[in-house]
Protein backbone atom coordinates (compact mmCIF):
# COMPACT_ATOMS: atom_id res chain seq x y z
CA UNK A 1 20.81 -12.71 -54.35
CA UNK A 2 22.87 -12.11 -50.95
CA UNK A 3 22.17 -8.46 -51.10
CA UNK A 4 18.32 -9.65 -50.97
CA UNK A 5 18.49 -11.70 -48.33
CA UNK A 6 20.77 -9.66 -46.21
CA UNK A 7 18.16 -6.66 -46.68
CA UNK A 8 15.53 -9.00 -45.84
CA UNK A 9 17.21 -9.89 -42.57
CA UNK A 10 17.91 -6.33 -41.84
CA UNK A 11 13.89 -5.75 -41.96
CA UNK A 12 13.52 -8.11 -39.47
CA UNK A 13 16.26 -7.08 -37.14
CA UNK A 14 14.60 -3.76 -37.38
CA UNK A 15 11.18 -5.38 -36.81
CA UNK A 16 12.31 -7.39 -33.71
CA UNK A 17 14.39 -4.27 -31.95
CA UNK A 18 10.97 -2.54 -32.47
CA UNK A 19 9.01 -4.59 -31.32
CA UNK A 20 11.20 -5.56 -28.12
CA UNK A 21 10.87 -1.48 -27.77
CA UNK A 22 7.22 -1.32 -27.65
CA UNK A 23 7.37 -4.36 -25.17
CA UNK A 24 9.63 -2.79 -22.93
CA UNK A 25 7.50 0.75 -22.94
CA UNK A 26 4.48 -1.16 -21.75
CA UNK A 27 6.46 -2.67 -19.15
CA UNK A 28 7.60 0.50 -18.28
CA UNK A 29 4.82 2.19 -17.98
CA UNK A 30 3.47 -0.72 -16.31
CA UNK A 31 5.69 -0.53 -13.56
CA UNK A 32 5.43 3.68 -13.32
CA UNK A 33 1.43 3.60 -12.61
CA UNK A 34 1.31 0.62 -10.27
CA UNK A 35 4.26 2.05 -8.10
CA UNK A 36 2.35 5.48 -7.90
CA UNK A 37 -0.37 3.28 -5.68
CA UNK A 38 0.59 3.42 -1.70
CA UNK A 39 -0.26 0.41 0.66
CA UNK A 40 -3.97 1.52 1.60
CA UNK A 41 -5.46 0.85 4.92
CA UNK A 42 -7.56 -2.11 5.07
CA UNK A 43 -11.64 -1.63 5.18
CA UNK A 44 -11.87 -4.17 8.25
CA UNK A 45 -9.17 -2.95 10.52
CA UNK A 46 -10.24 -2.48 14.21
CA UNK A 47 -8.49 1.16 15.43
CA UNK A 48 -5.02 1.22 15.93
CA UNK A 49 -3.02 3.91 18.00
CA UNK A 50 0.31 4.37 16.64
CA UNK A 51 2.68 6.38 19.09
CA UNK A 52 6.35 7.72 17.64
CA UNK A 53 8.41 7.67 20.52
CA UNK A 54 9.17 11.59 20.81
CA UNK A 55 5.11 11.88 20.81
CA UNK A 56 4.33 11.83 24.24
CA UNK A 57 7.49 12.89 26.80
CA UNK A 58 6.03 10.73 29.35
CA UNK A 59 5.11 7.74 27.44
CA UNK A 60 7.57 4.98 27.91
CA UNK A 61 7.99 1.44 27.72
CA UNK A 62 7.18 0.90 31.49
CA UNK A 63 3.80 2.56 31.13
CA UNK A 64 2.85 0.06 28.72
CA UNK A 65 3.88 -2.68 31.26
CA UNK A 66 0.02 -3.30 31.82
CA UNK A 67 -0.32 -4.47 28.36
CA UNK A 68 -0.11 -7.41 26.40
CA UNK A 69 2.99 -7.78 24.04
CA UNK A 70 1.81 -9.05 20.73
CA UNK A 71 5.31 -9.00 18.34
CA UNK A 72 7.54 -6.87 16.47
CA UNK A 73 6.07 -4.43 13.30
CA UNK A 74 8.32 -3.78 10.19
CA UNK A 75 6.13 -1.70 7.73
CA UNK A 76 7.32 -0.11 4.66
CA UNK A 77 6.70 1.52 1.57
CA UNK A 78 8.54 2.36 -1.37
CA UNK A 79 11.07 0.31 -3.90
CA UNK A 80 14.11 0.69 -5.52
CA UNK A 81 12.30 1.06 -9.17
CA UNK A 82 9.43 3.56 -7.84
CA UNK A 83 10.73 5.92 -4.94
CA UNK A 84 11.07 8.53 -7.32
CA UNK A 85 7.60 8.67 -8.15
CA UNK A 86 6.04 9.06 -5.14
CA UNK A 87 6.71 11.85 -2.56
CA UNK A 88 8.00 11.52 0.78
CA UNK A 89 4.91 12.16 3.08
CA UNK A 90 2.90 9.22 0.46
CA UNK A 91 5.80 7.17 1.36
CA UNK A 92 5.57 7.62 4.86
CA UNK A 93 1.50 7.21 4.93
CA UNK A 94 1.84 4.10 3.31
CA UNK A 95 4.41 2.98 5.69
CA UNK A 96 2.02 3.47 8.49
CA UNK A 97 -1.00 2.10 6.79
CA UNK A 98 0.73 -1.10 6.66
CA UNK A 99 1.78 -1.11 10.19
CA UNK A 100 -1.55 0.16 10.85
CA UNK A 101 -3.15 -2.98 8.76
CA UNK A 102 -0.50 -5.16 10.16
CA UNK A 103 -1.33 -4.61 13.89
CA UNK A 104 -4.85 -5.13 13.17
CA UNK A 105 -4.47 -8.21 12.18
CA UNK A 106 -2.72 -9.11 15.38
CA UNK A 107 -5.38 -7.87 17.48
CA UNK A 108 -3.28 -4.72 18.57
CA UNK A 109 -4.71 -1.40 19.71
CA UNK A 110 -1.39 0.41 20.28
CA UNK A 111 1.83 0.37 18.42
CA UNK A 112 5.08 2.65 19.32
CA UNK A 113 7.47 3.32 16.90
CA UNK A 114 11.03 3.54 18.93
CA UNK A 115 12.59 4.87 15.51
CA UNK A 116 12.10 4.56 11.86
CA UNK A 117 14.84 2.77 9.71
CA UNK A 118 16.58 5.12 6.91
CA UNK A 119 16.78 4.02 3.53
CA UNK A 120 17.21 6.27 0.24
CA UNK A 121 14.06 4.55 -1.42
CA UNK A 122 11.82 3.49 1.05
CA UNK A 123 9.96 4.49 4.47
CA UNK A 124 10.69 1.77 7.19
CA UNK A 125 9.09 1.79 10.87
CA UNK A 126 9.92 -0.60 13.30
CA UNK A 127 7.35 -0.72 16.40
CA UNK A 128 6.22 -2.85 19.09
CA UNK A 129 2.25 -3.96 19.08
CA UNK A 130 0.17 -4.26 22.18
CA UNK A 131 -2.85 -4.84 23.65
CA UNK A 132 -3.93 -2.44 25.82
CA UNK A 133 -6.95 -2.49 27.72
CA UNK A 134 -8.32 1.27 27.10
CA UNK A 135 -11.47 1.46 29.83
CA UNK A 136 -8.59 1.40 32.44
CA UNK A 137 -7.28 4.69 31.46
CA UNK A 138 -10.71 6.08 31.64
């Protein structure tokens, strides 16, 4: 009678650590397609010029003196669980679609990047947004 029931238990064990399997498989795969997705750029957003500061030699922060400072930028893309998955230059685009959709959304028109922020599993920019009045430069 304790050889039955101990078999018995055993079939459940078995059925749990199976099921707990197939649980964590979904989850898994789960996880692996929704980190393949990149931060897209928002339908709505007004155009944004993003500047890297190495772009233009004689850009600098005194030549944007003549326009409005709006705030700081962090964007960035990629996760500890994910970075793997998705190549560097996908990284970077989504990086700069969010600080593309982020300085939209403060009414920017420029952003320059000073420097991007290293990390081994992500793409981080750091900018300052401004408004800049563009029929001027015309």
């Amino acid at each position: 009678m304790l050889k039955r029931k101990f078999r018995g238990g055993m079939r459940h064990v078995k059925g749990l650590v199976e099921s707990s399997l197939i649980s964590a498989l979904v989850l898994g795969a789960g996880l692996l397609v929704s980190s393949c997705a990149v931060t897209p750029l928002l339908p709505d957003t007004e155009p944004v010029r993003i500047i890297f500061h190495n772009e233009l030699p004689g850009l600098s922060k005194t030549s944007l003196s003549d326009c409005d400072y709006l705030g700081t930028v962090i964007s960035s893309e990629g996760h500890w669980y994910d970075f793997i998955y998705i190549s560097n230059a996908d990284l970077s685009r989504g990086s700069l679609n969010d600080m593309h959709n982020q300085a939209s959304q403060m009414g920017a028109n420029i952003v320059y990047i000073d420097n991007n922020i290293d990390f081994k599993t992500s793409v981080t920019f750091l900018g300052q947004a401004y408004r800049c009045d563009v029929t001027a430069n015309e």
